[in-house]
N, C-alpha and C. Protein backbone atom coordinates (compact mmCIF):
# COMPACT_ATOMS: atom_id res chain seq x y z
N UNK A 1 127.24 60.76 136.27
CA UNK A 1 127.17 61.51 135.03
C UNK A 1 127.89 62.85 135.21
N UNK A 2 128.56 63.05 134.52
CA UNK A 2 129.36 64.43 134.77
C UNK A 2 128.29 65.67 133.76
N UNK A 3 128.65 66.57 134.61
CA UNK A 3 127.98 67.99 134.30
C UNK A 3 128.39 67.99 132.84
N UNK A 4 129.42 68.41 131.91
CA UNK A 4 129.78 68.65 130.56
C UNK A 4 129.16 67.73 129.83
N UNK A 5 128.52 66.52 130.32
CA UNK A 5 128.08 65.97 129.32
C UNK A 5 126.12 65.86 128.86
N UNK A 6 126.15 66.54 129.72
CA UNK A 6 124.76 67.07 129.33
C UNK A 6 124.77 69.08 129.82
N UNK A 7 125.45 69.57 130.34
CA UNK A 7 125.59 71.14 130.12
C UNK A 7 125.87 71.50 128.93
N UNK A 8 126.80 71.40 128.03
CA UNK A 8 127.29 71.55 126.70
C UNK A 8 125.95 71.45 125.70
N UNK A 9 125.87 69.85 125.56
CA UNK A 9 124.82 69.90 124.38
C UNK A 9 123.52 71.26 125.11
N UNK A 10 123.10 71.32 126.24
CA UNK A 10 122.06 71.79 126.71
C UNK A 10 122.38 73.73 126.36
N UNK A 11 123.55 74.03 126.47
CA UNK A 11 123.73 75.15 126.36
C UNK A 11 123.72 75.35 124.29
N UNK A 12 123.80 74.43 123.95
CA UNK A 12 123.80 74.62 122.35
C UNK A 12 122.64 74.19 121.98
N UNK A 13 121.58 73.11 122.52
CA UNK A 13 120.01 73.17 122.30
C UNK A 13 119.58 74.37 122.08
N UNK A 14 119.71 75.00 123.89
CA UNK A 14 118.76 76.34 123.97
C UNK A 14 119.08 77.44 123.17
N UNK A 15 120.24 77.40 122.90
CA UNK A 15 121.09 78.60 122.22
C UNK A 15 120.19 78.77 120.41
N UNK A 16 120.32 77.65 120.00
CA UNK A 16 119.60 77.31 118.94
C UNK A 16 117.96 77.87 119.01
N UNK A 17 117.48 77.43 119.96
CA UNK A 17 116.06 77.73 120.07
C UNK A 17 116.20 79.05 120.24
N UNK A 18 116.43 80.00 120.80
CA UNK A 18 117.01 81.38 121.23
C UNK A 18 116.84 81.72 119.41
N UNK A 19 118.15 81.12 118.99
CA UNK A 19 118.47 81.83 117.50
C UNK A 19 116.80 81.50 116.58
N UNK A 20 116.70 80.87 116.84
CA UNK A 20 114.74 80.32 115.37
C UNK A 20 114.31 80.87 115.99
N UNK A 21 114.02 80.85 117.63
CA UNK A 21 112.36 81.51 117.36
C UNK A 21 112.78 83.45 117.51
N UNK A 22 113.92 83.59 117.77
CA UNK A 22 114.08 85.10 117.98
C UNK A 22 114.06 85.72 116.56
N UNK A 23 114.67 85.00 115.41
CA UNK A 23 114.70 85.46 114.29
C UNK A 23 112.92 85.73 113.40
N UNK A 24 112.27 84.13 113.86
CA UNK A 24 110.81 84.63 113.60
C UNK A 24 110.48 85.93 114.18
N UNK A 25 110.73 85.99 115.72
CA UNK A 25 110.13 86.96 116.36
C UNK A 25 110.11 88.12 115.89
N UNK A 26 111.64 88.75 115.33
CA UNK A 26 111.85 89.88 114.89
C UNK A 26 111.52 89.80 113.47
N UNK A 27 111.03 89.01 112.63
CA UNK A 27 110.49 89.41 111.35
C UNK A 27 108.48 89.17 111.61
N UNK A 28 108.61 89.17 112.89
CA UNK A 28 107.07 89.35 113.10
C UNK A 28 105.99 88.18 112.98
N UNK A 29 106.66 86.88 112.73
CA UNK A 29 106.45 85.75 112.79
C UNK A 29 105.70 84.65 113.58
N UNK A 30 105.00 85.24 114.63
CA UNK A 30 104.35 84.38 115.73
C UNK A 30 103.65 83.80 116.19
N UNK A 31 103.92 83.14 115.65
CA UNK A 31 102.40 81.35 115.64
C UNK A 31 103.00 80.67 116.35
N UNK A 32 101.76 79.85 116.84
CA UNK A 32 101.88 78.86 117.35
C UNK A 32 102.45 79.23 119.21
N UNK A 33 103.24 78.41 119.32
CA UNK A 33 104.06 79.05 121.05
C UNK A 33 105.45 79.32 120.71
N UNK A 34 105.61 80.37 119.59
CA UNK A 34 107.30 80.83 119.02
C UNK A 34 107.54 81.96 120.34
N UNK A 35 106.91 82.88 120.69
CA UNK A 35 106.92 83.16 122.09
C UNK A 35 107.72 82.79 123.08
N UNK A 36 106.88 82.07 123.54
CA UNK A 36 106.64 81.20 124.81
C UNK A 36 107.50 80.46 124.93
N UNK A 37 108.38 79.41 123.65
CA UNK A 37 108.87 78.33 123.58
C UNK A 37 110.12 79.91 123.83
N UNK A 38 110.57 80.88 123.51
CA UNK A 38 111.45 81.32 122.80
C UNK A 38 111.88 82.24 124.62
N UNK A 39 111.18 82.37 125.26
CA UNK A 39 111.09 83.22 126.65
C UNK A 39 111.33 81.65 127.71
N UNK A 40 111.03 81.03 127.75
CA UNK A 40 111.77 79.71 128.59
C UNK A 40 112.87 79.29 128.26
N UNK A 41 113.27 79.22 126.69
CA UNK A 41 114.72 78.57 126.36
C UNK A 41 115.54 80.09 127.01
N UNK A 42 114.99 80.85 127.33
CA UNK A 42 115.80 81.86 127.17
C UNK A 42 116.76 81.66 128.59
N UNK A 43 115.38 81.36 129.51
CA UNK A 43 115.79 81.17 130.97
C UNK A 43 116.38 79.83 131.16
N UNK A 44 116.44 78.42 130.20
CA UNK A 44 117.17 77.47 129.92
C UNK A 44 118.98 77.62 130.01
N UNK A 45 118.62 78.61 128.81
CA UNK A 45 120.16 78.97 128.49
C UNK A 45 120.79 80.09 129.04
N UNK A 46 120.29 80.69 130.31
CA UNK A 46 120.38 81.68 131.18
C UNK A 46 121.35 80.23 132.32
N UNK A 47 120.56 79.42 132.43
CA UNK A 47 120.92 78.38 133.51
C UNK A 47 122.04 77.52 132.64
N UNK A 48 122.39 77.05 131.81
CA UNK A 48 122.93 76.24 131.27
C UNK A 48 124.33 76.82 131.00
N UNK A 49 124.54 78.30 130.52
CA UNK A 49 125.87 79.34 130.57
C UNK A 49 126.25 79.59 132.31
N UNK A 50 125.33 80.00 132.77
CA UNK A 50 125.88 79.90 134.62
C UNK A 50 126.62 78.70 134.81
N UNK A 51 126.22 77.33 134.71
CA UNK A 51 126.48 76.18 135.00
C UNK A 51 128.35 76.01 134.07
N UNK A 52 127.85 76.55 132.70
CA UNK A 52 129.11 76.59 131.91
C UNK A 52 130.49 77.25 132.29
N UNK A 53 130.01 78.48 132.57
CA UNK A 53 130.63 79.20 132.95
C UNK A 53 131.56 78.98 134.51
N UNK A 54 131.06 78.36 135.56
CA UNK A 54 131.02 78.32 136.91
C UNK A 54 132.16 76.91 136.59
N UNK A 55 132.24 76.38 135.49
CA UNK A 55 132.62 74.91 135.38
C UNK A 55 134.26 75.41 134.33
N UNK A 56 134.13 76.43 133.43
CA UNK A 56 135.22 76.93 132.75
C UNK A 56 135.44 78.23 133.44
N UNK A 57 135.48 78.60 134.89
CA UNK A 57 135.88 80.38 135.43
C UNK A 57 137.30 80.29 134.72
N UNK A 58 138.40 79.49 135.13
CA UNK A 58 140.03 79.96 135.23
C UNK A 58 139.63 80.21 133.19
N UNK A 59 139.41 79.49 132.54
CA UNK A 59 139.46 79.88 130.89
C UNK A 59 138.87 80.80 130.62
N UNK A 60 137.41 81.39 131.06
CA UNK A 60 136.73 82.37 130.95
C UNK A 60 137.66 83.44 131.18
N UNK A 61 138.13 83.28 132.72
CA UNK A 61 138.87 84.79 133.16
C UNK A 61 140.39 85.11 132.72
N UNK A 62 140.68 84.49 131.16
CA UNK A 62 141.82 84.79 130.94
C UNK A 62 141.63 85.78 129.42
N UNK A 63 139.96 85.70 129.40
CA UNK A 63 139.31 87.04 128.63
C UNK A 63 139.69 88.49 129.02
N UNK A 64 139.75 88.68 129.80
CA UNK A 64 139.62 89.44 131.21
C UNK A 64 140.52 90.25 130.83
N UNK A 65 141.86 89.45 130.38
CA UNK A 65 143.23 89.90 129.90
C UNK A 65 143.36 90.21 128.78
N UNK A 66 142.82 90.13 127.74
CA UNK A 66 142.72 90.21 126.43
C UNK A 66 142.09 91.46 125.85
N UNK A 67 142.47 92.30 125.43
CA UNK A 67 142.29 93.69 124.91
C UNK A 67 140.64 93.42 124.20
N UNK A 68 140.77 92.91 122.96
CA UNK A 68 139.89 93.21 122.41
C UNK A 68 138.72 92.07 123.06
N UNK A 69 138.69 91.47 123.57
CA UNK A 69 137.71 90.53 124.42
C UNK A 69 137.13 92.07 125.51
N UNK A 70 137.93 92.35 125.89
CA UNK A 70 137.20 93.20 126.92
C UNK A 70 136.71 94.41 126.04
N UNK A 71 136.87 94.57 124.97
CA UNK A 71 136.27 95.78 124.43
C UNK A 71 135.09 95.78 123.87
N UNK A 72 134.97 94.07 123.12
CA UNK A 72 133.53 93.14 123.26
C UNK A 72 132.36 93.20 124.08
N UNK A 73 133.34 92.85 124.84
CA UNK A 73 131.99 92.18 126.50
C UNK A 73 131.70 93.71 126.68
N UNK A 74 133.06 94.96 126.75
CA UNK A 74 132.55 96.07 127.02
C UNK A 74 130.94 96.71 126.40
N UNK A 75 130.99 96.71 124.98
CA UNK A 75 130.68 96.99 123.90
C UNK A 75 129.03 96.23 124.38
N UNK A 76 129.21 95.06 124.56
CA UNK A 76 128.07 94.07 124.70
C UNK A 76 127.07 95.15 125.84
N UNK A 77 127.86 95.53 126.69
CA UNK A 77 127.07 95.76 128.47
C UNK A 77 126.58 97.40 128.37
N UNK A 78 127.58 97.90 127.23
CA UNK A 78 126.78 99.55 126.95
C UNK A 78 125.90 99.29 126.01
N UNK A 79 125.49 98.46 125.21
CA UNK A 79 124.21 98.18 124.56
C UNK A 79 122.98 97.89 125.19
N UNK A 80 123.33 96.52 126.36
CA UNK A 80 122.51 96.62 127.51
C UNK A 80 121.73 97.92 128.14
N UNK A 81 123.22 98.23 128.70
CA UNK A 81 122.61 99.65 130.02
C UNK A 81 121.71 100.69 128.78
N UNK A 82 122.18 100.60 127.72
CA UNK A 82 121.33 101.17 126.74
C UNK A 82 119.92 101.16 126.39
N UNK A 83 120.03 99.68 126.31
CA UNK A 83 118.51 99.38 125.49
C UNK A 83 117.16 99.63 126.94
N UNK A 84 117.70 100.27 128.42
CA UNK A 84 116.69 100.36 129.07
C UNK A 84 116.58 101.92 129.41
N UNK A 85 116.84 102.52 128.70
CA UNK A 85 116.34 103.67 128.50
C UNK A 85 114.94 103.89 127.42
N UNK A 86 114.32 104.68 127.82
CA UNK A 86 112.99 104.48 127.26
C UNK A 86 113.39 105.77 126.22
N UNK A 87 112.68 105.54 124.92
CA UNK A 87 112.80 106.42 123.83
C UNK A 87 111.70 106.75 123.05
N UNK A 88 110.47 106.76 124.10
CA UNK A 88 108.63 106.85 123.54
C UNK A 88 108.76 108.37 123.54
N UNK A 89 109.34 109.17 123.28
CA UNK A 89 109.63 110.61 123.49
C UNK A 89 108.56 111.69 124.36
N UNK A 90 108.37 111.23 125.27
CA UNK A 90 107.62 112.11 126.31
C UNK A 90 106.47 111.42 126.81
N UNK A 91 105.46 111.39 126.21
CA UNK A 91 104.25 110.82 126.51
C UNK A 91 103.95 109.42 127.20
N UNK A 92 105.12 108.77 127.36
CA UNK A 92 105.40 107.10 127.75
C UNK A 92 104.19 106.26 127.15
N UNK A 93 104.38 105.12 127.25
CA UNK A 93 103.36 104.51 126.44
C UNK A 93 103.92 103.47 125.71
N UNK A 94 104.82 103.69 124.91
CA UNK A 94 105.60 102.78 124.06
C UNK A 94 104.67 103.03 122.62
N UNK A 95 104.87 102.04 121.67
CA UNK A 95 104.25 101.83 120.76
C UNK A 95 101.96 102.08 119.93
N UNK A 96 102.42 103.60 119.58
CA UNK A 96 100.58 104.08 119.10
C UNK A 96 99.99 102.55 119.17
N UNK A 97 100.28 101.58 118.23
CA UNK A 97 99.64 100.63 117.30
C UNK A 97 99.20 99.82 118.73
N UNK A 98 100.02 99.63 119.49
CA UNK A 98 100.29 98.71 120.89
C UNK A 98 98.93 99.06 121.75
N UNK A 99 99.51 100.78 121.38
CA UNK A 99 98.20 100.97 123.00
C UNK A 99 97.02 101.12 122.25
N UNK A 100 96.76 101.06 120.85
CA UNK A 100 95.19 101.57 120.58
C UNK A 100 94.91 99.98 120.55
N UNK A 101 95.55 98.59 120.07
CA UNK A 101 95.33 97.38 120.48
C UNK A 101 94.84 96.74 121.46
N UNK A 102 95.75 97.96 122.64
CA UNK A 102 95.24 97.36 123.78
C UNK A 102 93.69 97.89 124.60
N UNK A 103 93.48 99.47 123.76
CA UNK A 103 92.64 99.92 124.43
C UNK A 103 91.15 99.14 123.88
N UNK A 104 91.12 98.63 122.36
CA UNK A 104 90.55 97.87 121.72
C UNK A 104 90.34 96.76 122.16
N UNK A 105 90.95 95.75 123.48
CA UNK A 105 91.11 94.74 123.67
C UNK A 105 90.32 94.97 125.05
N UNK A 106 90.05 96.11 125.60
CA UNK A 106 89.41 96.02 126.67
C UNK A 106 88.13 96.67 126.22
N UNK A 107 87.76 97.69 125.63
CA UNK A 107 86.65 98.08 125.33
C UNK A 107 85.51 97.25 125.08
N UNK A 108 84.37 98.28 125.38
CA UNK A 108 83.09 96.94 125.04
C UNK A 108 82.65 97.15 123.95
N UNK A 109 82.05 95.96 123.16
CA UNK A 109 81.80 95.46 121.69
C UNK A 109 81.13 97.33 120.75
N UNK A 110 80.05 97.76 121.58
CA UNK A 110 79.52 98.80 120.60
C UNK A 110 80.60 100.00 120.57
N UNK A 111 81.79 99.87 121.16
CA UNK A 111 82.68 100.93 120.97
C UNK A 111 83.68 100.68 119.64
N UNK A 112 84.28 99.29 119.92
CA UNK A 112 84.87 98.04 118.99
C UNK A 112 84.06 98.20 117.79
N UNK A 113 83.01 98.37 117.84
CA UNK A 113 81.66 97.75 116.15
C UNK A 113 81.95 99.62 115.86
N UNK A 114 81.84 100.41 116.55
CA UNK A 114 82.03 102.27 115.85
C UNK A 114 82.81 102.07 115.76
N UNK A 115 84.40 102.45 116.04
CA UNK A 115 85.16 102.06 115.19
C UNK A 115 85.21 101.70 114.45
N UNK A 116 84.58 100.31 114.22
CA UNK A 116 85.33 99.65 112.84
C UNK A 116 84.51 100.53 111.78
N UNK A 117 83.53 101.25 111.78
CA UNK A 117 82.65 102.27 110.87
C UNK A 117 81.34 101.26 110.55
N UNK A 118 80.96 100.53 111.06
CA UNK A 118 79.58 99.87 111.00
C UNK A 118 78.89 100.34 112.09
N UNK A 119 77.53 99.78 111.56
CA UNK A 119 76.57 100.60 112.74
C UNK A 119 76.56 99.07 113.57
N UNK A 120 75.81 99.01 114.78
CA UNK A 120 76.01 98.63 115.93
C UNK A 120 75.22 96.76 115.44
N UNK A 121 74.31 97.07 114.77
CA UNK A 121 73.32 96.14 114.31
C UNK A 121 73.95 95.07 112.99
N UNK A 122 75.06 95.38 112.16
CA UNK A 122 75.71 95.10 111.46
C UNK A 122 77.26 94.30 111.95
N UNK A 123 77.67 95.05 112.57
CA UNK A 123 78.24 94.28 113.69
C UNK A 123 78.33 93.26 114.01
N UNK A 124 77.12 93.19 114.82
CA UNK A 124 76.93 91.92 115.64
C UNK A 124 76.63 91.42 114.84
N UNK A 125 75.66 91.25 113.37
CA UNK A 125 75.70 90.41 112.66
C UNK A 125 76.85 90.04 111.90
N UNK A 126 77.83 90.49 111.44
CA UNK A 126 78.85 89.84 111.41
C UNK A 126 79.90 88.83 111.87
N UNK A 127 79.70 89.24 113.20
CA UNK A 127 80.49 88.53 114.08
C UNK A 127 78.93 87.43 114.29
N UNK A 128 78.14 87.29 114.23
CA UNK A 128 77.63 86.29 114.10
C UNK A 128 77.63 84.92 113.16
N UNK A 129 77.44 85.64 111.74
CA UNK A 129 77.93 85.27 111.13
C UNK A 129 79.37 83.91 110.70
N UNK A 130 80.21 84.63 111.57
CA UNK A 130 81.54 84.14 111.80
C UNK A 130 81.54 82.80 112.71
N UNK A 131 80.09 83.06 113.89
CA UNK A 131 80.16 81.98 114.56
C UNK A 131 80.66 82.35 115.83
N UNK A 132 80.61 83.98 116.02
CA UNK A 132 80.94 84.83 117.49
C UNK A 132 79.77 85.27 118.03
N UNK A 133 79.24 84.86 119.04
CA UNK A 133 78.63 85.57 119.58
C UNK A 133 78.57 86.72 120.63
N UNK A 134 78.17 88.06 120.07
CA UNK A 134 78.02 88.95 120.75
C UNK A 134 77.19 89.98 121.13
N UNK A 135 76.86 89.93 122.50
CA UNK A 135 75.57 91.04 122.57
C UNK A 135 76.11 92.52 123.10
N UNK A 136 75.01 93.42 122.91
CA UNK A 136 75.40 94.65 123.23
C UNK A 136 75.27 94.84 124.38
N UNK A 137 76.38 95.80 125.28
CA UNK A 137 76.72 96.03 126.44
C UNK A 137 77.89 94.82 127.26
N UNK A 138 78.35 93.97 126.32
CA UNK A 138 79.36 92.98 126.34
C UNK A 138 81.13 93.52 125.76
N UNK A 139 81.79 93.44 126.79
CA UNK A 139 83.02 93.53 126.69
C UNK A 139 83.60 92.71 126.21
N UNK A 140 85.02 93.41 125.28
CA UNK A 140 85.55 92.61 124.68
C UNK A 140 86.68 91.03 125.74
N UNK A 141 86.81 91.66 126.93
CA UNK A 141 87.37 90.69 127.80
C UNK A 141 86.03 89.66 127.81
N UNK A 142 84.98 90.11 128.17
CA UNK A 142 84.11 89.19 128.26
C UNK A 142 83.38 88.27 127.15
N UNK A 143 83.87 88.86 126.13
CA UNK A 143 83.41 88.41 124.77
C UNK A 143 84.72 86.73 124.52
N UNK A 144 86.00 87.24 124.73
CA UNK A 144 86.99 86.84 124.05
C UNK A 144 87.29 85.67 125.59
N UNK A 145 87.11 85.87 126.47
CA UNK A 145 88.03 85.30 127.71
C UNK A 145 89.29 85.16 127.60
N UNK A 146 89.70 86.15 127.28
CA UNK A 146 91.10 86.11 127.89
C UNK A 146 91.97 85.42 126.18
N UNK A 147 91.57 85.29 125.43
CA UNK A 147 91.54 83.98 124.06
C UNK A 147 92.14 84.81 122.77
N UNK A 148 93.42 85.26 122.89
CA UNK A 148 93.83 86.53 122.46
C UNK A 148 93.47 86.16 120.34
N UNK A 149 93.36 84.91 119.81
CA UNK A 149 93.29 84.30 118.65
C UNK A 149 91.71 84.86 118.36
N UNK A 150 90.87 84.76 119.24
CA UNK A 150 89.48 85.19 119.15
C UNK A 150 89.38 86.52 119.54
N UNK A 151 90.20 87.18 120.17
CA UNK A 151 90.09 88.57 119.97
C UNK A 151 90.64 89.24 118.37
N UNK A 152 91.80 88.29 117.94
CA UNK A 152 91.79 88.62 116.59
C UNK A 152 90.93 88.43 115.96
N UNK A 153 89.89 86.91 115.59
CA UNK A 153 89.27 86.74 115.07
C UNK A 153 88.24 88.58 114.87
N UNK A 154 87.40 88.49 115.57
CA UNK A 154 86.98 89.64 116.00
C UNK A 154 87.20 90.78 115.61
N UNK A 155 88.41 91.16 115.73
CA UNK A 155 88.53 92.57 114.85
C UNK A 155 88.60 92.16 113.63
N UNK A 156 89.52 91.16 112.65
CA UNK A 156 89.07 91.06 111.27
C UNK A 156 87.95 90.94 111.35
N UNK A 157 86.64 90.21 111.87
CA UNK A 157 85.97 90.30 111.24
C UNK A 157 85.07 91.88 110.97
N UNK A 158 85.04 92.53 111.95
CA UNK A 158 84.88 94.01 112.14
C UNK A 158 85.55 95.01 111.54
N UNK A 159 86.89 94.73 111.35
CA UNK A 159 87.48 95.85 110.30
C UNK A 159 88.00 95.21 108.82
């Protein structure tokens, strides 16, 4: 079996998967394993362009020569070296919404239930309610295991 005949289609599978689930991703879209499926094709088609590439070098490297090809790829690699500069403007952290999520995701339930502006007893009946059980002095890791869908559950039902 020769390499081009399964490298090719394989580099235009993953490429595809790359393009759907990245486009969900960035309109905030993420059900199901759009993720997951979208972070493996990535490393798919990480392997499948090496293979491409390593199989077309002499055609590739006649880019090389080409003015506006190199002003491209240029263009491409200062966006790169770019995008790893951090721009949380001092405080590091990244994203408010991110870290109060996350600090929410570890906290234990009667910190989680103030917040949401219910008293402690209301709370838990809610999330009972729902079919969650939770007692006081119970963390939200320990509440949720790790079950990030039931940690959502959880705060809707609380806020």
């Amino acid at each position: 079996m020769k390499l081009r005949s399964w490298v090719t289609p394989l580099t235009i599978g993953s490429f595809v998967i790359m393009a759907v689930s990245g486009t969900l991703m960035f309109f905030r879209l993420k059900f199901g394993l759009i993720q997951e499926v979208h972070e493996w094709a990535g490393w798919v088609l990480l392997a499948a362009v090496i293979v491409h590439l390593v199989m077309n070098w002499r055609a590739f490297g006649t880019y090389f020569k080409q003015p506006l090809a190199r002003a491209i790829m240029g263009a491409c690699a200062v966006v790169l070296a770019l995008s790893f500069i951090p721009i949380s403007g001092g405080g590091g952290g990244g994203n408010p919404a991110h870290m109060v999520m996350r600090g929410i995701g570890q906290a234990n339930i009667e910190t989680v239930i103030a917040v949401s502006g219910l008293s402690l007893e209301d709370g838990l009946q809610r999330l009972k309610g729902v079919g969650i059980t939770a007692e006081e002095g119970m963390t939200m890791p320990a509440l949720t295991q790790g079950d990030q869908e039931l940690q959502r559950r959880v705060i809707q039902t609380l806020f």
